[in-house]
N, C-alpha and C. Protein backbone atom coordinates (compact mmCIF):
# COMPACT_ATOMS: atom_id res chain seq x y z
N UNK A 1 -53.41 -45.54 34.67
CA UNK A 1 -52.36 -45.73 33.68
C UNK A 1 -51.27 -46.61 34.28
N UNK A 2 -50.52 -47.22 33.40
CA UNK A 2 -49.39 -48.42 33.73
C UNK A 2 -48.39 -47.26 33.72
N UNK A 3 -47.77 -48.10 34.01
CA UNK A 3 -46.01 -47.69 33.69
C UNK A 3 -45.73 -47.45 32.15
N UNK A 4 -46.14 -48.87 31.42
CA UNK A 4 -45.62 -48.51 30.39
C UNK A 4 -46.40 -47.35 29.75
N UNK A 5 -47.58 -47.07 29.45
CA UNK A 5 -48.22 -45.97 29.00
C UNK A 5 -48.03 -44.55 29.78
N UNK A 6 -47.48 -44.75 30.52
CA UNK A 6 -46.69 -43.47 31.55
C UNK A 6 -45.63 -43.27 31.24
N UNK A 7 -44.43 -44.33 30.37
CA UNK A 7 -43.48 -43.99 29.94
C UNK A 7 -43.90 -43.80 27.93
N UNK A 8 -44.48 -44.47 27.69
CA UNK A 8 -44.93 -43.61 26.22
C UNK A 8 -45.73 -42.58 26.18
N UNK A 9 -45.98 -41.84 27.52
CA UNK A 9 -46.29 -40.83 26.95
C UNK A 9 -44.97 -39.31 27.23
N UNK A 10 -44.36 -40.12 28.43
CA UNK A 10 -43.37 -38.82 28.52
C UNK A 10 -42.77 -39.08 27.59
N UNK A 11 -42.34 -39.93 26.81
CA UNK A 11 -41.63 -40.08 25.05
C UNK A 11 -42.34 -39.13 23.77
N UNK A 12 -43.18 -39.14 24.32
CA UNK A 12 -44.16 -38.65 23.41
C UNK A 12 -44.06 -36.95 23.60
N UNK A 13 -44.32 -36.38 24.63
CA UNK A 13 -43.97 -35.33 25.31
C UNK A 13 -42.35 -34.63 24.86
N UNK A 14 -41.14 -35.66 25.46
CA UNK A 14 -40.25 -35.39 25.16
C UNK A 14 -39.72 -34.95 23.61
N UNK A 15 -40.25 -36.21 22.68
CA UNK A 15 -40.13 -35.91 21.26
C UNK A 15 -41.04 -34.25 20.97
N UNK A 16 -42.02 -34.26 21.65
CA UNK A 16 -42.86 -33.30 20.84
C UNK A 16 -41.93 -31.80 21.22
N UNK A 17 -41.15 -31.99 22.63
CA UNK A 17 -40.16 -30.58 23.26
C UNK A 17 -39.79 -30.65 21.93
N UNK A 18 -38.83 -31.65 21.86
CA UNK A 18 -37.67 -31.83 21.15
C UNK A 18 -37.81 -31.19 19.39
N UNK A 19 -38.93 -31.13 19.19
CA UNK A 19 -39.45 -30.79 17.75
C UNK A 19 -39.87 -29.67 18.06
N UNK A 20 -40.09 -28.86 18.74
CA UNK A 20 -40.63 -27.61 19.02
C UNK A 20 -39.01 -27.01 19.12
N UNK A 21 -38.06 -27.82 20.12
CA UNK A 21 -36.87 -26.98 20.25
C UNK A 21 -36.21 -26.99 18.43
N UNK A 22 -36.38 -28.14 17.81
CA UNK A 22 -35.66 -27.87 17.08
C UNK A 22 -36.47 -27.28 15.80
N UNK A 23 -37.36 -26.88 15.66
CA UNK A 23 -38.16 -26.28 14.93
C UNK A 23 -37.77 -24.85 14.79
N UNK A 24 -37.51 -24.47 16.35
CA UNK A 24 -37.30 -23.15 16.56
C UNK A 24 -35.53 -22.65 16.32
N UNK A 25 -34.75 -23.92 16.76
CA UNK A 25 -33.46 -23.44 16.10
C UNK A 25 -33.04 -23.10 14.73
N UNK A 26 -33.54 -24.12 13.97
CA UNK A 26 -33.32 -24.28 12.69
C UNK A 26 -33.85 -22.98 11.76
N UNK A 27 -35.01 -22.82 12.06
CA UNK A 27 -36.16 -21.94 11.42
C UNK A 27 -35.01 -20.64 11.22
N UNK A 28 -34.99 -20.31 10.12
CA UNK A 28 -33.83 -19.12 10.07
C UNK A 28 -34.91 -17.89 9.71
N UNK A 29 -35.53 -16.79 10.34
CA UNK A 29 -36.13 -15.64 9.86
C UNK A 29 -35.86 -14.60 8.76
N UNK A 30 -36.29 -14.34 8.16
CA UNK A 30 -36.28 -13.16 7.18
C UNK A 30 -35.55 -11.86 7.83
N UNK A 31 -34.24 -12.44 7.28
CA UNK A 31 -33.91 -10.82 8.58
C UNK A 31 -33.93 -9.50 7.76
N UNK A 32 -34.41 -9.87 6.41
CA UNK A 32 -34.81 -8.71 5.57
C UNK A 32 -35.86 -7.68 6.41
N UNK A 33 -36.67 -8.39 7.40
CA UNK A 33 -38.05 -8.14 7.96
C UNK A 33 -37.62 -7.31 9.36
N UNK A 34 -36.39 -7.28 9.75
CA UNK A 34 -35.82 -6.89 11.24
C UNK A 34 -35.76 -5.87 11.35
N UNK A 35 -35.63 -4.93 10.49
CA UNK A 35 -35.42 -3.22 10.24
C UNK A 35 -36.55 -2.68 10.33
N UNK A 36 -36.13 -1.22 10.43
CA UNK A 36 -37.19 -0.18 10.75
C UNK A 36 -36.32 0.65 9.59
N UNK A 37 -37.34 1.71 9.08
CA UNK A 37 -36.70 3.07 8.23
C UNK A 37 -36.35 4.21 9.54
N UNK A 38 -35.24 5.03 9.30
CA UNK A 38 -35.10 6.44 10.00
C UNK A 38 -34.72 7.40 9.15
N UNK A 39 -34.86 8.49 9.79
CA UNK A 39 -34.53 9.49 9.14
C UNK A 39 -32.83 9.54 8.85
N UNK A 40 -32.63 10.58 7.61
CA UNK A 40 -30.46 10.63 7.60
C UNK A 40 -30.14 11.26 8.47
N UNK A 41 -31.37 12.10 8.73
CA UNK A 41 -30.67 13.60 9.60
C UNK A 41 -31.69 13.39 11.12
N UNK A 42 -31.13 14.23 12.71
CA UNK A 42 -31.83 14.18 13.96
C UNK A 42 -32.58 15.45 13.58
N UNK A 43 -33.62 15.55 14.04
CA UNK A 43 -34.08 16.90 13.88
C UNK A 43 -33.09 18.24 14.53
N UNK A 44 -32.12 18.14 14.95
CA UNK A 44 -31.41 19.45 15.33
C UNK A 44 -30.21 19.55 14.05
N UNK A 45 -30.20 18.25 13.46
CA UNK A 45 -29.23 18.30 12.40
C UNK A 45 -30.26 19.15 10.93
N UNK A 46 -30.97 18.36 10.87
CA UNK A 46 -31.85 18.90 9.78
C UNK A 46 -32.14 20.39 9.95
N UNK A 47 -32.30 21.12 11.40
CA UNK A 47 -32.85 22.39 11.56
C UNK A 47 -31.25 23.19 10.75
N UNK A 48 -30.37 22.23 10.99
CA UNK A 48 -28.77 23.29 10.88
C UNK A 48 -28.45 23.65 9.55
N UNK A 49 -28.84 22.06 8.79
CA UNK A 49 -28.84 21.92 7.64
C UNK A 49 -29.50 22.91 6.66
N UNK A 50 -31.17 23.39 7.06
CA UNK A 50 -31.90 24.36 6.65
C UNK A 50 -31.03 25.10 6.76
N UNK A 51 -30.51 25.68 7.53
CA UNK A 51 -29.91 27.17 7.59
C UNK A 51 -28.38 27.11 6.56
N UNK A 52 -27.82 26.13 6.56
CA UNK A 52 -26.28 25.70 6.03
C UNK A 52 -26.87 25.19 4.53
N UNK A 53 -27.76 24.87 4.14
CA UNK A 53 -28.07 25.17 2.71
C UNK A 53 -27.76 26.31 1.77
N UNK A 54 -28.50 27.52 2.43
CA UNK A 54 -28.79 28.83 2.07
C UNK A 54 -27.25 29.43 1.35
N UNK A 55 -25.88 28.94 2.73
CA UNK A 55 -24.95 29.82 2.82
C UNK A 55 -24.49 28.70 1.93
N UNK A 56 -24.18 27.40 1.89
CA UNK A 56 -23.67 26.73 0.44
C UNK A 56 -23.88 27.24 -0.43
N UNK A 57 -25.56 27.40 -1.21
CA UNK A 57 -25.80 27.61 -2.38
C UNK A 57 -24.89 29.26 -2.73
N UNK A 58 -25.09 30.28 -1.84
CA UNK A 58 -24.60 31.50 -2.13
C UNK A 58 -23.16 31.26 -2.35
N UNK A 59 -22.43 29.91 -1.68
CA UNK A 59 -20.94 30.00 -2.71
C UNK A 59 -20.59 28.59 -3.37
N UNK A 60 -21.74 28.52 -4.45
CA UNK A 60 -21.72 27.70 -4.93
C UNK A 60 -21.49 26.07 -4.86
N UNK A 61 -21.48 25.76 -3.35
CA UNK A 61 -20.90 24.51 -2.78
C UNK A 61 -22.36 23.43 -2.58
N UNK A 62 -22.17 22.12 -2.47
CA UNK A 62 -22.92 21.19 -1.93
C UNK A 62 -23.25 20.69 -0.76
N UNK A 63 -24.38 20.65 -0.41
CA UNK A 63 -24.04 20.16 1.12
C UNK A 63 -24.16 18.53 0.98
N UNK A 64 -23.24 17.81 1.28
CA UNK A 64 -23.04 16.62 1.88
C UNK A 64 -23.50 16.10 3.05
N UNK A 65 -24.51 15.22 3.62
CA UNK A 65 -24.49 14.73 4.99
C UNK A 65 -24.19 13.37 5.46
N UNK A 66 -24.07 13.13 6.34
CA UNK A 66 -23.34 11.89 7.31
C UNK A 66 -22.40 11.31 6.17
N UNK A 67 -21.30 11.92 6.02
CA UNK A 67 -20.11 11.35 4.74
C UNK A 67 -19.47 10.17 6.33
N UNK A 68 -18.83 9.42 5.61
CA UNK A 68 -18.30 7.97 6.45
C UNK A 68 -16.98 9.02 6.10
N UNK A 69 -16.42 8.50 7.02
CA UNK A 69 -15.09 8.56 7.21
C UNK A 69 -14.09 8.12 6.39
N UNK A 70 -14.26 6.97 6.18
CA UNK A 70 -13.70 5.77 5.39
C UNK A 70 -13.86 6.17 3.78
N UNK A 71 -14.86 6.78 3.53
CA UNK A 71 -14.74 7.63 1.86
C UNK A 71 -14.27 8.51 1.91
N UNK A 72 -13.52 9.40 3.16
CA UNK A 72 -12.97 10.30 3.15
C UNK A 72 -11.43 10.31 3.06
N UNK A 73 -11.32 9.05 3.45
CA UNK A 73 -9.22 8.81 4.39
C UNK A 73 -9.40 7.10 4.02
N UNK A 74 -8.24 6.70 4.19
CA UNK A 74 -8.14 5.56 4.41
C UNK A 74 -6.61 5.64 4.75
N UNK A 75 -6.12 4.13 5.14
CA UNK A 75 -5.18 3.66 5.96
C UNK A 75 -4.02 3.70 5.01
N UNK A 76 -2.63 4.17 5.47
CA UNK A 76 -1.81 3.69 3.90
C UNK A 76 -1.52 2.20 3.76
N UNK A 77 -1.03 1.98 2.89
CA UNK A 77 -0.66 0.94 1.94
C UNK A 77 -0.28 -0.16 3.37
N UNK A 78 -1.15 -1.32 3.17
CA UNK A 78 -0.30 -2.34 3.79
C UNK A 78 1.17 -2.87 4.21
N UNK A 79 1.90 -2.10 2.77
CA UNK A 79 3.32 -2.99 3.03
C UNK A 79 4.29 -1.52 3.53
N UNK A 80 3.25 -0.35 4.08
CA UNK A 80 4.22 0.02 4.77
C UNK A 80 3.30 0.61 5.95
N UNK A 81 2.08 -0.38 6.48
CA UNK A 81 1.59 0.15 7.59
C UNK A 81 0.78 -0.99 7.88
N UNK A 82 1.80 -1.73 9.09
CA UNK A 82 1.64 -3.15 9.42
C UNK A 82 0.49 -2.94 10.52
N UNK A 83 -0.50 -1.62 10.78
CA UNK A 83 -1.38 -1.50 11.70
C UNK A 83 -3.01 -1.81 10.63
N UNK A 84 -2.82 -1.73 9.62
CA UNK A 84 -3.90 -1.40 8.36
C UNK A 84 -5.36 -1.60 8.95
N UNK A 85 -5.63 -2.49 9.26
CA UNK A 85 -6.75 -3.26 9.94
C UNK A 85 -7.17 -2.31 11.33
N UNK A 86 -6.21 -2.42 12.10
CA UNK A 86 -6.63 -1.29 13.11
C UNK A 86 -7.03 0.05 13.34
N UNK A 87 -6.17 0.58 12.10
CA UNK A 87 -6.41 1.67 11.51
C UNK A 87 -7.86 2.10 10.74
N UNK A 88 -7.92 1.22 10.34
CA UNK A 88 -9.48 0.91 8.87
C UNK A 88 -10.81 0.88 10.01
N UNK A 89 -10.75 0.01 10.88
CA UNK A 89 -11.28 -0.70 12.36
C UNK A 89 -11.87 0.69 12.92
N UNK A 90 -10.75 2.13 13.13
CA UNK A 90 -11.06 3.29 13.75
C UNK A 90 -12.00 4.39 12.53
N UNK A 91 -12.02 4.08 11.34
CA UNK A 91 -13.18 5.25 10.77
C UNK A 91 -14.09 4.75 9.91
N UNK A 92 -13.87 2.90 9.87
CA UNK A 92 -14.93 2.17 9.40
C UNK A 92 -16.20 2.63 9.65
N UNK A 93 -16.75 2.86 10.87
CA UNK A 93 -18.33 3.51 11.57
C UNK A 93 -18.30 4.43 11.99
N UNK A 94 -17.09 5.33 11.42
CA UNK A 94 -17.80 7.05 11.72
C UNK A 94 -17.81 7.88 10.84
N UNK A 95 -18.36 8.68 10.86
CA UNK A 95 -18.53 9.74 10.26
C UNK A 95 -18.47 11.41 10.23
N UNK A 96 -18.96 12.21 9.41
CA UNK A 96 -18.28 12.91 9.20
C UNK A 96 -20.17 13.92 9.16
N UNK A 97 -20.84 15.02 10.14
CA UNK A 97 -21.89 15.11 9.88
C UNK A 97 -22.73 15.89 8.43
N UNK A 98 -21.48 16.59 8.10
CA UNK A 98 -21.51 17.63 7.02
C UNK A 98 -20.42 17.72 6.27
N UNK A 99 -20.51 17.98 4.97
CA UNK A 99 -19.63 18.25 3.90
C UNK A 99 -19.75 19.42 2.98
N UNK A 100 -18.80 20.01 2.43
CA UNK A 100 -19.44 21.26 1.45
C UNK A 100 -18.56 21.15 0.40
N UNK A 101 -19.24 20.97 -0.57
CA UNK A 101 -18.28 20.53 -1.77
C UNK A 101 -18.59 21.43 -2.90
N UNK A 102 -17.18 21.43 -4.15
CA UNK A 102 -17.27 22.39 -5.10
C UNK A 102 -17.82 21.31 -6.51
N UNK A 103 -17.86 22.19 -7.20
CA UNK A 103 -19.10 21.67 -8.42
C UNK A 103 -18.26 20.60 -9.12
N UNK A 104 -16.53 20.00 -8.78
CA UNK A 104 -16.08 18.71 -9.09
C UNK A 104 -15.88 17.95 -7.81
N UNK A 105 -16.99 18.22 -7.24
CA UNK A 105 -17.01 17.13 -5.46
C UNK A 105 -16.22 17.76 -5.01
N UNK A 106 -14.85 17.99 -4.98
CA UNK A 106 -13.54 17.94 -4.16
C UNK A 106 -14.33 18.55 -2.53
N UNK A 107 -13.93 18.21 -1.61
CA UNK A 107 -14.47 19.06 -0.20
C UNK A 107 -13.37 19.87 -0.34
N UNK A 108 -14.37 20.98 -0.09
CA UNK A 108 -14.33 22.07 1.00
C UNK A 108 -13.97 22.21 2.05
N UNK A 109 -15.06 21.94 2.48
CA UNK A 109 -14.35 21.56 4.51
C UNK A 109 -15.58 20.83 5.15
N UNK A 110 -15.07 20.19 5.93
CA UNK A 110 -16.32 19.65 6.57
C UNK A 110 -16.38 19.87 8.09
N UNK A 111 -17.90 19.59 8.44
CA UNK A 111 -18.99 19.91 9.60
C UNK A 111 -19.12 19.27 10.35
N UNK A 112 -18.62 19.38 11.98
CA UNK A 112 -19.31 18.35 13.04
C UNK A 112 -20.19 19.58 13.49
N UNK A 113 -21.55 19.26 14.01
CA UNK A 113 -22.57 20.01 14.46
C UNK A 113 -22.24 19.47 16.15
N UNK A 114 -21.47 20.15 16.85
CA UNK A 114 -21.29 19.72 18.45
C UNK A 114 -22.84 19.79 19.26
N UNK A 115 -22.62 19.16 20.52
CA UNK A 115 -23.85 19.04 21.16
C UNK A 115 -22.81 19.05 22.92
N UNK A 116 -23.66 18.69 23.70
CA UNK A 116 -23.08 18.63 25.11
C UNK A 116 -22.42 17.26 25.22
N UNK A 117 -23.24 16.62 24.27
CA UNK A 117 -22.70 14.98 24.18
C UNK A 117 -20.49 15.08 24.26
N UNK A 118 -20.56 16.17 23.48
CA UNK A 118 -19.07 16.38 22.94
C UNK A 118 -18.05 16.16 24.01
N UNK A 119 -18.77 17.10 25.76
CA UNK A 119 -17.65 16.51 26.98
C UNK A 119 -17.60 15.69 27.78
N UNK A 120 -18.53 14.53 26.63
CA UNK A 120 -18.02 13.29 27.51
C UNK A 120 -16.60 12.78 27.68
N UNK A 121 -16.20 12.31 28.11
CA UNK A 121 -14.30 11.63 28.05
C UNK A 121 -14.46 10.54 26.67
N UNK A 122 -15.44 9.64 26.38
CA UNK A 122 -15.47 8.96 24.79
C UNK A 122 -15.74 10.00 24.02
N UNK A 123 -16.43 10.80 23.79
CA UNK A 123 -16.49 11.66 22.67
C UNK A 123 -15.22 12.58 22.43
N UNK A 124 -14.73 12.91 23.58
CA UNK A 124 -13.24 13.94 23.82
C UNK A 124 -12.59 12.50 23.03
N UNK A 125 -12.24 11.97 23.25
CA UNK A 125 -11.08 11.04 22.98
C UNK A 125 -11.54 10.89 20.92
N UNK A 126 -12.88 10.46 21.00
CA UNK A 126 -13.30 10.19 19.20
C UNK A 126 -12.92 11.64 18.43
N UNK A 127 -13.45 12.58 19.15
CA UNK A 127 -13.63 14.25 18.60
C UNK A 127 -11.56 14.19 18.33
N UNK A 128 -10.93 13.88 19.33
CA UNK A 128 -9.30 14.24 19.18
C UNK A 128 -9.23 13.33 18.04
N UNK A 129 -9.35 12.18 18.38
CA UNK A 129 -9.03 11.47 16.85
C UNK A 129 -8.99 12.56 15.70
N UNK A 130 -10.05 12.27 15.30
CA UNK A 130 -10.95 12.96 14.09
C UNK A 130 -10.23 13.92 14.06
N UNK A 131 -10.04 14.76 14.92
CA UNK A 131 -9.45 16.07 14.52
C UNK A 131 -7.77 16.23 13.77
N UNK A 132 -7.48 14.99 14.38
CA UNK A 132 -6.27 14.77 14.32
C UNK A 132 -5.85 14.19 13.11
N UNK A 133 -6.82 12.97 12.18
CA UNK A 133 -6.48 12.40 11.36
C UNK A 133 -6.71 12.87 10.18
N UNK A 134 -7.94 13.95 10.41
CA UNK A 134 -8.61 14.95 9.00
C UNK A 134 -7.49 15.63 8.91
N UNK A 135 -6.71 16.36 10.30
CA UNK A 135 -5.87 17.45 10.06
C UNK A 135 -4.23 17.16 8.99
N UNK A 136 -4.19 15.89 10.04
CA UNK A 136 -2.98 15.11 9.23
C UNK A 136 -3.51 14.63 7.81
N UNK A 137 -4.47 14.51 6.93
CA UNK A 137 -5.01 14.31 5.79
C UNK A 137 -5.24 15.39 4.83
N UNK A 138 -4.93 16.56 5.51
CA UNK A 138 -5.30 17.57 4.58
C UNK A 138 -6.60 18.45 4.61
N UNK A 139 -7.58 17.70 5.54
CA UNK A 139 -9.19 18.27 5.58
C UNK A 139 -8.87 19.69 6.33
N UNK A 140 -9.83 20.38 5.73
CA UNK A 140 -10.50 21.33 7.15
C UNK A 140 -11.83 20.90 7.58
N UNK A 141 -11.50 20.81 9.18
CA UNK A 141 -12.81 20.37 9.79
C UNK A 141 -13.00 21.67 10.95
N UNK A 142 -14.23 22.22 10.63
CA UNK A 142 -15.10 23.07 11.35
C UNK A 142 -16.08 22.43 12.17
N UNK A 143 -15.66 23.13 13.62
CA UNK A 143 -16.92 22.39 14.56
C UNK A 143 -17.61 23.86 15.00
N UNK A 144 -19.05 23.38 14.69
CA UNK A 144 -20.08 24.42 15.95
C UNK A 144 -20.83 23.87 16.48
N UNK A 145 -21.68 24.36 17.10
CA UNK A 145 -22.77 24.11 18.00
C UNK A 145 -24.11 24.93 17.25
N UNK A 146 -24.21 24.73 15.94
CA UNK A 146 -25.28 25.49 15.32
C UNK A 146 -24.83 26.14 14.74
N UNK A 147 -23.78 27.29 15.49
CA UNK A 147 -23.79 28.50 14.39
C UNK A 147 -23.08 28.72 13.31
N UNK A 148 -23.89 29.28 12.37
CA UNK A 148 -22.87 29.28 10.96
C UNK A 148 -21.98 30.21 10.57
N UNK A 149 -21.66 31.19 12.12
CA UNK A 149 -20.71 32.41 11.59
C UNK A 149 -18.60 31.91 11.10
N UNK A 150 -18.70 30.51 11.84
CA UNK A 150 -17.05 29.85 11.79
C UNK A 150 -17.26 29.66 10.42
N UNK A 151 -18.15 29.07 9.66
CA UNK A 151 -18.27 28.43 8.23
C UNK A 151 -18.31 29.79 7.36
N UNK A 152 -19.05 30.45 8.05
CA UNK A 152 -18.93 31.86 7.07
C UNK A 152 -17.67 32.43 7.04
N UNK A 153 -17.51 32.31 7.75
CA UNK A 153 -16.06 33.16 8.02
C UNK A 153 -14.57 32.55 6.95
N UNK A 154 -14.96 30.92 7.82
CA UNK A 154 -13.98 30.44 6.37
C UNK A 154 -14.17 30.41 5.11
N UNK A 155 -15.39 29.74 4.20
CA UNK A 155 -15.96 30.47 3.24
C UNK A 155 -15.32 31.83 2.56
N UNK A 156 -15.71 32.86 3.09
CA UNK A 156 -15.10 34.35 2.71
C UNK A 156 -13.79 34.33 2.73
């Protein structure tokens, strides 16, 4: 081979990268296709739930699960809470694991199902939030670790 056919072919080469790179940038995927299905509930939530059915239905309440936060509370009014965004920012992605509601929605009280996860120092700090902003909102929030005698108790 010459030179010159040594340089048309790394041209050739180069163009063909070059169409492969940009083939692959451009190409936008179906990100409809990126997901997987899961379940609403972990299986230790669902086991709790079985049992926290039973004691709803006997006082007439609903059980609610993974309620967002953000349908629960929101931030006040912009023009007198120049934090709004930051505020919105903190219960945008959380939630709330359980709800028990009366036969016009209104809650009841709602359910964190605790785990060991709870004494981490991030979960201590999310768990104070929460506790703090339901409380200042008006909620009752009941925490257990499974058992349903705190819910019964308030209930009655």
């Amino acid at each position: 081979m010459n030179g010159n056919e040594i340089l048309a072919l790394l041209v050739i080469v180069l163009i063909a990268a070059f169409c492969v790179w940009l083939y692959r940038r451009l190409r936008k995927p179906d990100i409809t296709r990126l997901y997987n299905a899961k379940t609403v509930l972990t299986d230790r939530e669902y086991e709790f739930y079985k049992r926290l059915k039973p004691l709803a239905d006997e006082y007439g309440l609903s059980v609610f699960t993974k309620v967002r936060l953000a349908d629960l509370i929101e931030p006040k009014p912009k023009a007198e809470n120049p934090f709004w965004m930051e505020c919105f920012n903190k219960i945008k992605s959380k939630h709330i694991d359980f709800a028990l509601a009366d036969e016009e929605t209104s809650i009841v009280a709602l359910i964190e199902l605790d785990d060991t996860s709870h004494a981490r120092p991030d979960r201590i700090e999310r768990d104070d939030f929460v506790n703090a902003v339901l409380e200042n909102t008006g909620y009752t929030l009941l925490r257990t670790y499974g058992e349903l005698d705190v819910i019964e108790e308030y209930l009655r």
